[in-house]
Protein backbone atom coordinates (compact mmCIF):
# COMPACT_ATOMS: atom_id res chain seq x y z
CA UNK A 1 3.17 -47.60 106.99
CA UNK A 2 1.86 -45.01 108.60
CA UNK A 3 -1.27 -43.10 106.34
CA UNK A 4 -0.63 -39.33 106.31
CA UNK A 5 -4.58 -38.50 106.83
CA UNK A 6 -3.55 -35.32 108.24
CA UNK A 7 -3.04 -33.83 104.45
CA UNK A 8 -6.31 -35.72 103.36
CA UNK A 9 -7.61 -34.12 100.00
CA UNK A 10 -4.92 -31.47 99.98
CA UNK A 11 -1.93 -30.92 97.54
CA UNK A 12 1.48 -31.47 98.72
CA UNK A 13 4.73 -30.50 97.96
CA UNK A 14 8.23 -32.84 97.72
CA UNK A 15 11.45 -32.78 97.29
CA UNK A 16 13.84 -35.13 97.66
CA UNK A 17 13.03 -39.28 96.84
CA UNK A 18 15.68 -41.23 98.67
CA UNK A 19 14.88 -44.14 101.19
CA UNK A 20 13.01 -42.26 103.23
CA UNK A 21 11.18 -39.29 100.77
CA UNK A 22 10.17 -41.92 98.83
CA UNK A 23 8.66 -43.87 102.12
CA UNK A 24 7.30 -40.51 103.11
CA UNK A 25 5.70 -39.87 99.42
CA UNK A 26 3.91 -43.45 99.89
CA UNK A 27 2.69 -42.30 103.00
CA UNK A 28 0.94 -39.12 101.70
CA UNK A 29 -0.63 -40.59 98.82
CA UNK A 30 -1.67 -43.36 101.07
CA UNK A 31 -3.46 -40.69 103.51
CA UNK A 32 -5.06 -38.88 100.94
CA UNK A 33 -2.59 -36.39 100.13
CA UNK A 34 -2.28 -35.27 96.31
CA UNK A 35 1.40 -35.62 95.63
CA UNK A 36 3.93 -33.51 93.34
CA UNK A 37 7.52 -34.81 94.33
CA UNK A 38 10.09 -33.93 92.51
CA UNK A 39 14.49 -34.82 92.71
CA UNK A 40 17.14 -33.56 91.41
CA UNK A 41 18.37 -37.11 90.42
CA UNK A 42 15.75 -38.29 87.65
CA UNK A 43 16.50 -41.98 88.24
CA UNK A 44 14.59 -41.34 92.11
CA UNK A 45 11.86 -40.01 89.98
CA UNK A 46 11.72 -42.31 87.72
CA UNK A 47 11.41 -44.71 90.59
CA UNK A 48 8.48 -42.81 92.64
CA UNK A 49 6.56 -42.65 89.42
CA UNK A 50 6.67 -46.33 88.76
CA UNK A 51 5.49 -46.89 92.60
CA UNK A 52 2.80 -44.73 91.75
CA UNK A 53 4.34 -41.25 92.76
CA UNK A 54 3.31 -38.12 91.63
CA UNK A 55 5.67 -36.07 90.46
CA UNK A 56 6.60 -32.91 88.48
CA UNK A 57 9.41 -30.45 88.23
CA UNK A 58 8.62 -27.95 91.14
CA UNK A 59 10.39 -25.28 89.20
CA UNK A 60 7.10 -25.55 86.97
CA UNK A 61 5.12 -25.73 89.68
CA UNK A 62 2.21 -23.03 91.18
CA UNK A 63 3.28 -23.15 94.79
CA UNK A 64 0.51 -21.56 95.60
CA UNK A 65 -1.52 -24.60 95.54
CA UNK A 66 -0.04 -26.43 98.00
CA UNK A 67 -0.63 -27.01 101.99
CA UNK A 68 3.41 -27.85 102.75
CA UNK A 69 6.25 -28.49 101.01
CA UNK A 70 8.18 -31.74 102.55
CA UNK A 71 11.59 -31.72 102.52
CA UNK A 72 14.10 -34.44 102.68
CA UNK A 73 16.63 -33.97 105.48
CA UNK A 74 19.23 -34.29 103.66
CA UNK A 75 18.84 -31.66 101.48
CA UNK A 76 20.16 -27.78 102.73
CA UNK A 77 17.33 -25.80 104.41
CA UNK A 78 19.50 -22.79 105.70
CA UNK A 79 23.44 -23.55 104.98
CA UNK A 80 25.35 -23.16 102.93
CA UNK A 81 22.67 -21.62 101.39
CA UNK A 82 19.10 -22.75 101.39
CA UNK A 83 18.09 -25.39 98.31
CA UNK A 84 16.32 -24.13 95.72
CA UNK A 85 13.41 -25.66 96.50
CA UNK A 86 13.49 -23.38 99.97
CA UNK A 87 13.28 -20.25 98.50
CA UNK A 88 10.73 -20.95 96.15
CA UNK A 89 8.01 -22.34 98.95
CA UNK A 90 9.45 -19.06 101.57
CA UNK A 91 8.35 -16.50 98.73
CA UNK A 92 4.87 -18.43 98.08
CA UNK A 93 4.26 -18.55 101.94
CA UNK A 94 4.59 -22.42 102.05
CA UNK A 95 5.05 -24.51 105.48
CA UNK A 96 8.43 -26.54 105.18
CA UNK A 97 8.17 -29.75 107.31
CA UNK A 98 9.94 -33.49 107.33
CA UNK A 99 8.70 -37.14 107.65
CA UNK A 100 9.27 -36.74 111.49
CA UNK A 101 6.53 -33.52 111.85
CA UNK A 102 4.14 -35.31 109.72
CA UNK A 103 4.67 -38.63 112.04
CA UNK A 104 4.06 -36.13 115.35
CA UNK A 105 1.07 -34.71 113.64
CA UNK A 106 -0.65 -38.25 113.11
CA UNK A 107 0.24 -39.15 116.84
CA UNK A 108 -2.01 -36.06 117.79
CA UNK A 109 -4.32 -36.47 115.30
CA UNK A 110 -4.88 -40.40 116.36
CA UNK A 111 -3.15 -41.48 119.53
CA UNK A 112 -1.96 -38.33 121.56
CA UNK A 113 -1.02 -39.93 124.47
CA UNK A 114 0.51 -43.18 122.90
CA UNK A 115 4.61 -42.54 124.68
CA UNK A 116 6.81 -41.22 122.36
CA UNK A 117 10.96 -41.05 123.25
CA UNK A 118 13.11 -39.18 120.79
CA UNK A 119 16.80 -39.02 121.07
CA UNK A 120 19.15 -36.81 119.86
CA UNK A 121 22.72 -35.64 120.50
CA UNK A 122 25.81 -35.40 118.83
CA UNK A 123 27.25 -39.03 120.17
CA UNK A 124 25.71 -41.94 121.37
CA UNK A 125 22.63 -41.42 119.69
CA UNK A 126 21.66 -44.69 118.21
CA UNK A 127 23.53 -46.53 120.81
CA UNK A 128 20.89 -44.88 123.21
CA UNK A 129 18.09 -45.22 120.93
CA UNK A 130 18.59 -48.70 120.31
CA UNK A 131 19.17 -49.55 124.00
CA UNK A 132 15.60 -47.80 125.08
CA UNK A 133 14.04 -50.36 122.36
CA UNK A 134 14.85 -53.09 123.45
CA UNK A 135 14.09 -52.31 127.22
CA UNK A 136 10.69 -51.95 125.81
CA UNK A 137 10.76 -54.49 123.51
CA UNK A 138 12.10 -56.95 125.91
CA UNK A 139 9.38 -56.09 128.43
CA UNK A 140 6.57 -57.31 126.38
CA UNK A 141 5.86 -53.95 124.77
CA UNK A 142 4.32 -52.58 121.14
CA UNK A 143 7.82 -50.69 120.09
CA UNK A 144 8.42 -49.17 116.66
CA UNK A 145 11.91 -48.10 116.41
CA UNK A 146 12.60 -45.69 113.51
CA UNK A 147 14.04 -42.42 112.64
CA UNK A 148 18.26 -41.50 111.79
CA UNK A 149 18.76 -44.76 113.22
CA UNK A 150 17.87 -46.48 110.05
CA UNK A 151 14.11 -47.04 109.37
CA UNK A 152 12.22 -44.35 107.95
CA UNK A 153 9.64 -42.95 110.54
CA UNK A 154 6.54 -42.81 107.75
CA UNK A 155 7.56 -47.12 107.80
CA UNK A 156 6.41 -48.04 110.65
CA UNK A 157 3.08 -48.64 112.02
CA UNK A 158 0.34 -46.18 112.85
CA UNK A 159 -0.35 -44.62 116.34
CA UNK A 160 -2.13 -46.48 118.60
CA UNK A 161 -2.86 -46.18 122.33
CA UNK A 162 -0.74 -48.68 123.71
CA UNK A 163 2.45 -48.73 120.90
CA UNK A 164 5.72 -47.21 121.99
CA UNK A 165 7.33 -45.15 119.57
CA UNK A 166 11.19 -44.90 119.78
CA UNK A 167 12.40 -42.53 117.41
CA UNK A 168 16.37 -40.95 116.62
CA UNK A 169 16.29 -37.77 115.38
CA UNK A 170 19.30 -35.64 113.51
CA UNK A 171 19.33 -31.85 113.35
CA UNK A 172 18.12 -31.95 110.08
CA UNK A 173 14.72 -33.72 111.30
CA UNK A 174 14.49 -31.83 114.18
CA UNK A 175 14.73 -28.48 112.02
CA UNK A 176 11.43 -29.84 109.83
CA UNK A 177 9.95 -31.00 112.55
CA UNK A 178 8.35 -27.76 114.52
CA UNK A 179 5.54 -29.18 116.82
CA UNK A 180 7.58 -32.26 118.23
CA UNK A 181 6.50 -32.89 121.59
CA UNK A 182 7.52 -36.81 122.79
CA UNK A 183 6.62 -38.10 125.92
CA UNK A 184 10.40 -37.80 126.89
CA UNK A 185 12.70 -36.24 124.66
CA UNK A 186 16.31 -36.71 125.19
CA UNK A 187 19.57 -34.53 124.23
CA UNK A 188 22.93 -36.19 125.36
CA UNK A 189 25.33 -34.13 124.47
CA UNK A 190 26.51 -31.37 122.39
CA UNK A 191 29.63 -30.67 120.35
CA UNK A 192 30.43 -29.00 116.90
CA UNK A 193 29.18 -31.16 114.37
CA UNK A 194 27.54 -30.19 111.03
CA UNK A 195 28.45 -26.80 111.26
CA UNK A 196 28.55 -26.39 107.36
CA UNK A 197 24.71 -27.40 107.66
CA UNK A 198 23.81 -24.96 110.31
CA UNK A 199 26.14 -22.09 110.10
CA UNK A 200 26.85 -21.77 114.30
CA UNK A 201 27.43 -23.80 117.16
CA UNK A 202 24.92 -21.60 118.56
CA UNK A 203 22.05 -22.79 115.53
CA UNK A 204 23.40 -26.22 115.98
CA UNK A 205 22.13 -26.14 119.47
CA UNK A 206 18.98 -24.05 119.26
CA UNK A 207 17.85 -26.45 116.72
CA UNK A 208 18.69 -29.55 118.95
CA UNK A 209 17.34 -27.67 121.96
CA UNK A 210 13.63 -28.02 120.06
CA UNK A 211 13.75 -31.38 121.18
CA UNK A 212 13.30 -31.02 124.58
CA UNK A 213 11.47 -27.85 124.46
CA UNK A 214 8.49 -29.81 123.14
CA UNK A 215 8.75 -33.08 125.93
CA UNK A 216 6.54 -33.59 128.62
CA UNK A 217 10.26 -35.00 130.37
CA UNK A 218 13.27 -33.59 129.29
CA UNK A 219 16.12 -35.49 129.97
CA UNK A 220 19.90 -33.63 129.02
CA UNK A 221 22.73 -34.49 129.45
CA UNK A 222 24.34 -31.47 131.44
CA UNK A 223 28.20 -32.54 130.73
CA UNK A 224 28.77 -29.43 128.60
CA UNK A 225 28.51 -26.00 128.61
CA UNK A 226 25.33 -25.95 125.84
CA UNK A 227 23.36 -28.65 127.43
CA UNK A 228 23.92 -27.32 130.99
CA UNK A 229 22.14 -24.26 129.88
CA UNK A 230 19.27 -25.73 128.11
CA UNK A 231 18.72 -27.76 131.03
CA UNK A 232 18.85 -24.91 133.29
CA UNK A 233 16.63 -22.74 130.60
CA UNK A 234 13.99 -25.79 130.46
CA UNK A 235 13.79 -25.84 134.12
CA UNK A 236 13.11 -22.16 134.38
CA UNK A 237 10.25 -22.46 132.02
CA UNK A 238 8.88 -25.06 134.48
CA UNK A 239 9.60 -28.08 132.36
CA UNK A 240 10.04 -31.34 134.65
CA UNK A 241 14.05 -32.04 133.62
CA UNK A 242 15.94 -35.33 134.44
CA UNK A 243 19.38 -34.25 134.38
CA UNK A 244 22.20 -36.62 133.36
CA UNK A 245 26.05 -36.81 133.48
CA UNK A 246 28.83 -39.27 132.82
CA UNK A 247 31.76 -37.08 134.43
CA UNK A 248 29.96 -35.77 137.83
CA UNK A 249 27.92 -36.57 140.71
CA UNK A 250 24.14 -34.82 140.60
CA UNK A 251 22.21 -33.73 143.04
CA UNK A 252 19.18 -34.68 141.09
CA UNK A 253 19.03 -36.79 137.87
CA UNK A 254 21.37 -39.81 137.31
CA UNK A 255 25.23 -40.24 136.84
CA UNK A 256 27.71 -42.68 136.16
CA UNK A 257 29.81 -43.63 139.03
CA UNK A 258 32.25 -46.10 137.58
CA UNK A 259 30.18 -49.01 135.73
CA UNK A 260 27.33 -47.81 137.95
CA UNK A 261 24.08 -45.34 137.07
CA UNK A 262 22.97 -43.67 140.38
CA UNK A 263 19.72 -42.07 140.68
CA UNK A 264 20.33 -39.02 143.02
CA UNK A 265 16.74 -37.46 144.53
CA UNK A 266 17.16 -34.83 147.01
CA UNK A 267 20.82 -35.14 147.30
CA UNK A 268 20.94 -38.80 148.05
CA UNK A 269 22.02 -40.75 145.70
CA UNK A 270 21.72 -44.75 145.27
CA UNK A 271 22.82 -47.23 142.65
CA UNK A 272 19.96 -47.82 140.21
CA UNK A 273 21.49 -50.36 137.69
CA UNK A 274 25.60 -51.86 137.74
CA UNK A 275 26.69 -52.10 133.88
CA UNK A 276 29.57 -54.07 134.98
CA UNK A 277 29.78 -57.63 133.11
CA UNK A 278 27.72 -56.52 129.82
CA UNK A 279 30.13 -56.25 127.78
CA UNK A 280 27.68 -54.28 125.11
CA UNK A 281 27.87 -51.29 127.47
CA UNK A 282 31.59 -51.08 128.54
CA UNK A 283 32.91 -47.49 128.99
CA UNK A 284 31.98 -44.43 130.83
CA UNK A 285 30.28 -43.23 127.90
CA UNK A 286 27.67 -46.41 127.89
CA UNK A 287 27.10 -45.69 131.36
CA UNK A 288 25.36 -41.73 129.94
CA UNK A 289 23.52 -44.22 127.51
CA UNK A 290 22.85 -46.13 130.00
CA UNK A 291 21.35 -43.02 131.98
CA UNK A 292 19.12 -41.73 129.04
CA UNK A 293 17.79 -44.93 129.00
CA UNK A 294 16.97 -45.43 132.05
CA UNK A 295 15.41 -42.10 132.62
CA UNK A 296 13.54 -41.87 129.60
CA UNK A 297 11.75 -45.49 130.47
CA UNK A 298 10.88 -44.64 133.68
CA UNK A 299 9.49 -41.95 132.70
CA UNK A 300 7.06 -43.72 130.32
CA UNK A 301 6.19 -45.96 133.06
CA UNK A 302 8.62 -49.20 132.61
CA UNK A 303 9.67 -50.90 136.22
CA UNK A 304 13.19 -50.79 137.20
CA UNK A 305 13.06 -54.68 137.11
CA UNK A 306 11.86 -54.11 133.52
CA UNK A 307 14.76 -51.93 132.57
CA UNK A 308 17.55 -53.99 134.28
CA UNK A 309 16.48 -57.28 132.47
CA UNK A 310 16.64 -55.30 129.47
CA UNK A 311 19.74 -53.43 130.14
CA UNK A 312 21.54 -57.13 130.70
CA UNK A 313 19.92 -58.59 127.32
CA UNK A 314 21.15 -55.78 125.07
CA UNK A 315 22.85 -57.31 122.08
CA UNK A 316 24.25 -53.71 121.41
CA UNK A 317 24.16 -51.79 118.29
CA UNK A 318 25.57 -53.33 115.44
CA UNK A 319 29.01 -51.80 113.97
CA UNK A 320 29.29 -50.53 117.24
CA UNK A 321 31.59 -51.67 119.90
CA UNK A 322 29.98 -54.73 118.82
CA UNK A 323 31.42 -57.75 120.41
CA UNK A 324 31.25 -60.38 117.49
CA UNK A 325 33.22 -63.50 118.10
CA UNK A 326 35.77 -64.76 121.60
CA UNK A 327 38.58 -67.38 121.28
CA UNK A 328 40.00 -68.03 124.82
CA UNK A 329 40.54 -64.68 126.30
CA UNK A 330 40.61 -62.25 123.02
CA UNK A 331 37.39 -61.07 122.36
CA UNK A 332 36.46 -59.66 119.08
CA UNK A 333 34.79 -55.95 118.66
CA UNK A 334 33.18 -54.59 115.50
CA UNK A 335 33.38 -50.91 115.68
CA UNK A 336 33.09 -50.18 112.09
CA UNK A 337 30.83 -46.84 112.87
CA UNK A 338 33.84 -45.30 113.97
CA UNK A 339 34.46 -43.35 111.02
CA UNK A 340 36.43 -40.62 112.21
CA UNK A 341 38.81 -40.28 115.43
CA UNK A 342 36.27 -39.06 118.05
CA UNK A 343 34.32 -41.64 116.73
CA UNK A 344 36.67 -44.30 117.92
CA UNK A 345 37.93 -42.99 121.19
CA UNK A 346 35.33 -44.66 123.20
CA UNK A 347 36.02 -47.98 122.01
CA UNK A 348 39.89 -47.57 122.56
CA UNK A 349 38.90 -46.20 126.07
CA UNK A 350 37.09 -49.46 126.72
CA UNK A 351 39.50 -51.64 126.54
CA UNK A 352 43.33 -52.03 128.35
CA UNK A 353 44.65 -54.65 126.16
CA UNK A 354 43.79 -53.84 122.36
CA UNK A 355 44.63 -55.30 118.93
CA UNK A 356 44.10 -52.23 116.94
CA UNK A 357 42.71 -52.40 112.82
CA UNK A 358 42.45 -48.73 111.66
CA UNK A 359 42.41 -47.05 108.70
CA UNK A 360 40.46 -46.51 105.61
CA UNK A 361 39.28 -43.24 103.98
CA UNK A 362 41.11 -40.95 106.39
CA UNK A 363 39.24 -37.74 107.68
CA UNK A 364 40.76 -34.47 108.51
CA UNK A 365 43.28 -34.21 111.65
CA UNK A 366 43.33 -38.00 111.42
CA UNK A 367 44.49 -39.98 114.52
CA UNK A 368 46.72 -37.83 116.44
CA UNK A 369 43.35 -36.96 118.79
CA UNK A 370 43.69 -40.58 119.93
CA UNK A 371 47.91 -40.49 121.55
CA UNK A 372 45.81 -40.74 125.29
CA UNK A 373 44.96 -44.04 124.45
CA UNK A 374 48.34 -45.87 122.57
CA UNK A 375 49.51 -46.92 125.56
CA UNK A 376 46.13 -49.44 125.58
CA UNK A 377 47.56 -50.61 122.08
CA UNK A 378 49.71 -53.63 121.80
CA UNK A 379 49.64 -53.55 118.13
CA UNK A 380 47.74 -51.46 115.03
CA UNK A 381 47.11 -52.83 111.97
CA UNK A 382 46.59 -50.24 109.02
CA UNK A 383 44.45 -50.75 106.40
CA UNK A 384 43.16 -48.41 103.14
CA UNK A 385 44.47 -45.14 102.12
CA UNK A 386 45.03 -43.66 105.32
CA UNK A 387 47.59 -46.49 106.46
CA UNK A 388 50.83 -44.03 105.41
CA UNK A 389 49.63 -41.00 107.45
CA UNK A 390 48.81 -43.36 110.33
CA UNK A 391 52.11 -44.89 110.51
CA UNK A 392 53.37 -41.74 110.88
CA UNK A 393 51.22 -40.35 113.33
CA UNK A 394 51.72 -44.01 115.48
CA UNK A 395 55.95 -43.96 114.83
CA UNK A 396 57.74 -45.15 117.66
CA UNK A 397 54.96 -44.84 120.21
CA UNK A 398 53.04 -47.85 118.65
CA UNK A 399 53.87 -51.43 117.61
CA UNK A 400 52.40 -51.48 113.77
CA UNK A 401 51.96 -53.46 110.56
CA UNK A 402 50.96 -51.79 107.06
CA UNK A 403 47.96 -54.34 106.27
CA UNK A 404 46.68 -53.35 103.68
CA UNK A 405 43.51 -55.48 103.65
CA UNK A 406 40.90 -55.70 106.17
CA UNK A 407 41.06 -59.83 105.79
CA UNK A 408 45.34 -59.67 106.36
CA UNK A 409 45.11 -57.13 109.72
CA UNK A 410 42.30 -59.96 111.06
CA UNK A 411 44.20 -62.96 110.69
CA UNK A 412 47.37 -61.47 111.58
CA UNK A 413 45.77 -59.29 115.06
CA UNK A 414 43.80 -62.37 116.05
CA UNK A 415 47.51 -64.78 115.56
CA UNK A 416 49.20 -62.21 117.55
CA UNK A 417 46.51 -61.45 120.11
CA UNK A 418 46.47 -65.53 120.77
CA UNK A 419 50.17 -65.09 122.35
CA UNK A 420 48.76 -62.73 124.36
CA UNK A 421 49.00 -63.53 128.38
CA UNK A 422 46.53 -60.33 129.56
CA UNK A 423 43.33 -61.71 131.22
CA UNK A 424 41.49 -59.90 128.39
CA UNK A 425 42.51 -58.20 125.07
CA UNK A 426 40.59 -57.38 122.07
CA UNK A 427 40.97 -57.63 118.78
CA UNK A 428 39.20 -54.19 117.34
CA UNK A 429 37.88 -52.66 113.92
CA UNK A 430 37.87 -49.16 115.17
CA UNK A 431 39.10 -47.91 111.84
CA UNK A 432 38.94 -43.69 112.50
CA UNK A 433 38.07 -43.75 108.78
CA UNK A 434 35.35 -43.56 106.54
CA UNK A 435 35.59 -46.89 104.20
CA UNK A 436 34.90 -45.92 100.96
CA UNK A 437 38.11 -46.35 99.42
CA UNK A 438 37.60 -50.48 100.36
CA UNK A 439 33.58 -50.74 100.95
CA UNK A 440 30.47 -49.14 100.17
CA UNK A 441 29.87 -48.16 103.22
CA UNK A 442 30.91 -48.93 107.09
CA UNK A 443 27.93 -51.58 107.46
CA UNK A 444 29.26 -53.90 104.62
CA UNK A 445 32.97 -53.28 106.11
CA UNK A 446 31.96 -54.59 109.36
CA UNK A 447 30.11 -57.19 107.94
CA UNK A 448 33.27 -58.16 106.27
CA UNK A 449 35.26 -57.89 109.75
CA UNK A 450 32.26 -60.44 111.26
CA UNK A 451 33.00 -62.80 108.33
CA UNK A 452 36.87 -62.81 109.02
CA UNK A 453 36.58 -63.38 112.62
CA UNK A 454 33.86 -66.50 111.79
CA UNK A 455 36.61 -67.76 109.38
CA UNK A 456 39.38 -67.84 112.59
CA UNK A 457 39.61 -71.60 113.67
CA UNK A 458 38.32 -72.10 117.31
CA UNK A 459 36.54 -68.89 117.18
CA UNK A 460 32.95 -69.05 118.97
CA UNK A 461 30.70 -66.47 117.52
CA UNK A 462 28.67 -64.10 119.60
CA UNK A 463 26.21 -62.87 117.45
């Protein structure tokens, strides 16, 4: 945990006692703070008060006692329209912040210079974030990963000179979070996302542009028409910038050429790491991860040798493009993060020879995003509600079976994948789908997927 000492002695505001509120509630009364949280839900508060939380209805409150009001990312700050909670701590004058500004605060307040990466984006993310851990973790390094990836920030442990701090952050963190300043701070990419949150594309990408306004390095992804410009607009307020893209050469920064990341300096470019052969960074769009990373370790002082021992160890991010199990030459993938059809066009553009299990909880516009890559699809297997609408939308361009259940479209894609003659093909959970019309939630479903494949006879398990 990570001792909020920063509110020592003064009264703080709360709202919202989730995972990570009520880690960041923990926190503040650990540091000192004096507590009112407060939910909506009175089961969460229930909870906080029996882990020592205190709490009262903020509607009751006198916000004029307190130093900030912390708000839970998930809740609305600006759009649709601004939570309750908002408009009471605007009209008493009241600083709004998240768990991610109090974590930068503490890092000032105790170890300034210990290097800090955040990571945003709207794809590739925590593919990214995860791959820049364990470069550091793999070289011998302190690393605390934590943020949208999974771990609340106010978890891990505190600030110290030498601990690396790896941290994803969503527009919602970034928009309580006005003083981040990483070491490097890293935006990837940019397209509409969240727009019912934020009200614009063009809020959407001031509030991601913080990011890197903040960083000692800012490293962007200039592949769009919104990153281009904040890369061009950080370099004119005399920011150092390490540009990167996935679908052009650079004179400066680094690009993907094929399955290789090429530094550029000066208009020369040379090959800084091959990605060909690790088979947890297929694509072109690992090879932009692969970038980030790269960038944002050197940048923090990690050798190359460092980062290509770690880029050849990475065990990937789990649920995604995961590969799970191999049986002769069809290798299993566990892409169950894929929960819409953008989501799962990187997968499907990884592979030539694919197996295909979709479906689930559809999402609007459904599949027909993904026609480029049927021809890559020997056979789909439909699963969940969406299985109807996806039949139609495959017809006669795609080979396909109606499922039903995750554990049928396994045995029956890795059966029909073992008749298979291509030099590689892959059996894939991609589903396009959200999966809560079959699971809880897209972990347990690929969990499921992983227990299938184990059960497949001759099966040798990669994780």
């Amino acid at each position: 945990m990570i001792p909020v000492t920063t509110f020592s002695g003064k009264k703080v505001a709360l709202f919202g006692l989730g995972g990570s509120g009520l880690a960041t509630s923990q926190a503040l009364v650990a540091g000192g703070a004096i507590v009112t949280a407060w939910d909506d839900n009175p089961d969460s508060v229930a909870k906080a008060a029996a882990a020592g939380i205190g709490n009262g209805d903020l509607h009751q409150a006198n916000w004029a006692d307190f130093s900030a009001f912390v708000l839970s990312p998930g809740v609305p700050l600006t759009h649709p329209k601004p939570h309750w909670t908002v408009d009471l701590a605007h009209a008493a004058g009241v600083e709004i912040i998240g768990d991610v500004e109090l974590f930068v605060r503490e890092r000032r307040a105790h170890a300034p210079d210990c290097p800090f990466i955040a990571i945003t984006g709207t794809n590739g993310k925590s593919t990214t974030t995860a791959l820049i851990a364990h470069i550091l973790k793999s070289s011998g390094r302190d690393t605390q990963l934590g943020g949208n990836i999974g771990t609340a920030v106010m978890t891990l442990d505190p600030p110290a000179p030498d601990r690396f701090y790896v941290v994803e952050c969503s527009s919602y963190q970034i928009d309580l979070a006005p003083t981040i300043n990483p070491s490097a701070g890293i935006l990837l990419n940019l397209t509409p996302d969240h727009l019912d949150r934020h009200g614009s594309m063009e809020h959407y990408a001031d509030i991601k542009e913080r990011l890197i306004a903040g960083s000692d390095t800012a490293i962007v992804g200039v592949d769009d028409v919104y990153t281009e410009a904040i890369a061009d607009r950080a370099t004119l307020a005399g920011q150092r910038v390490m540009r990167i893209a996935r679908h052009r050469a650079l004179g400066e920064g680094l690009f993907a050429d094929g399955t290789r990341v090429m530094r550029a300096e000066g208009g020369l470019a040379a090959e800084i790491a091959d990605l060909d052969g690790i088979a947890t960074l297929r694509g072109n769009h690992n090879a932009q991860n692969a970038a980030a990373a790269i960038a944002a370790c050197l940048s923090v002082g990690v050798s190359e040798s460092e980062i290509l021992a770690g880029l050849s160890s990475f065990p990937g991010l789990k649920h995604r493009m995961q590969p799970v199990g191999r049986k002769g030459s069809v290798v299993f993938v566990n892409d169950s993060k894929a929960t819409n059809a953008d989501a799962a066009a990187p997968a499907l553009s990884s592979y030539e020879r694919i197996y295909w299990i979709a479906g689930g909880l559809p999402k609007e516009g459904g599949i027909t995003t993904l026609a480029p890559f049927f021809p890559k699809v020997a056979k789909a297997y439909l699963i969940g509600e969406a299985a109807p609408a996806f039949a139609a939308t495959l017809g006669e361009a795609v080979a396909f079976e109606i499922s039903g259940t995750l554990e049928r479209a396994v045995a029956h894609a890795a059966a029909d994948a073992a008749s298979d003659t291509a030099e590689l093909s892959a059996v894939m959970l991609s589903p396009a789908c959200a999966s809560f019309d079959q699971y809880k939630n897209f972990e347990v479903r690929g969990d499921a997927f992983v227990s299938h494949v184990a059960a497949i006879d001759g099966v040798t398990m990669l994780i």
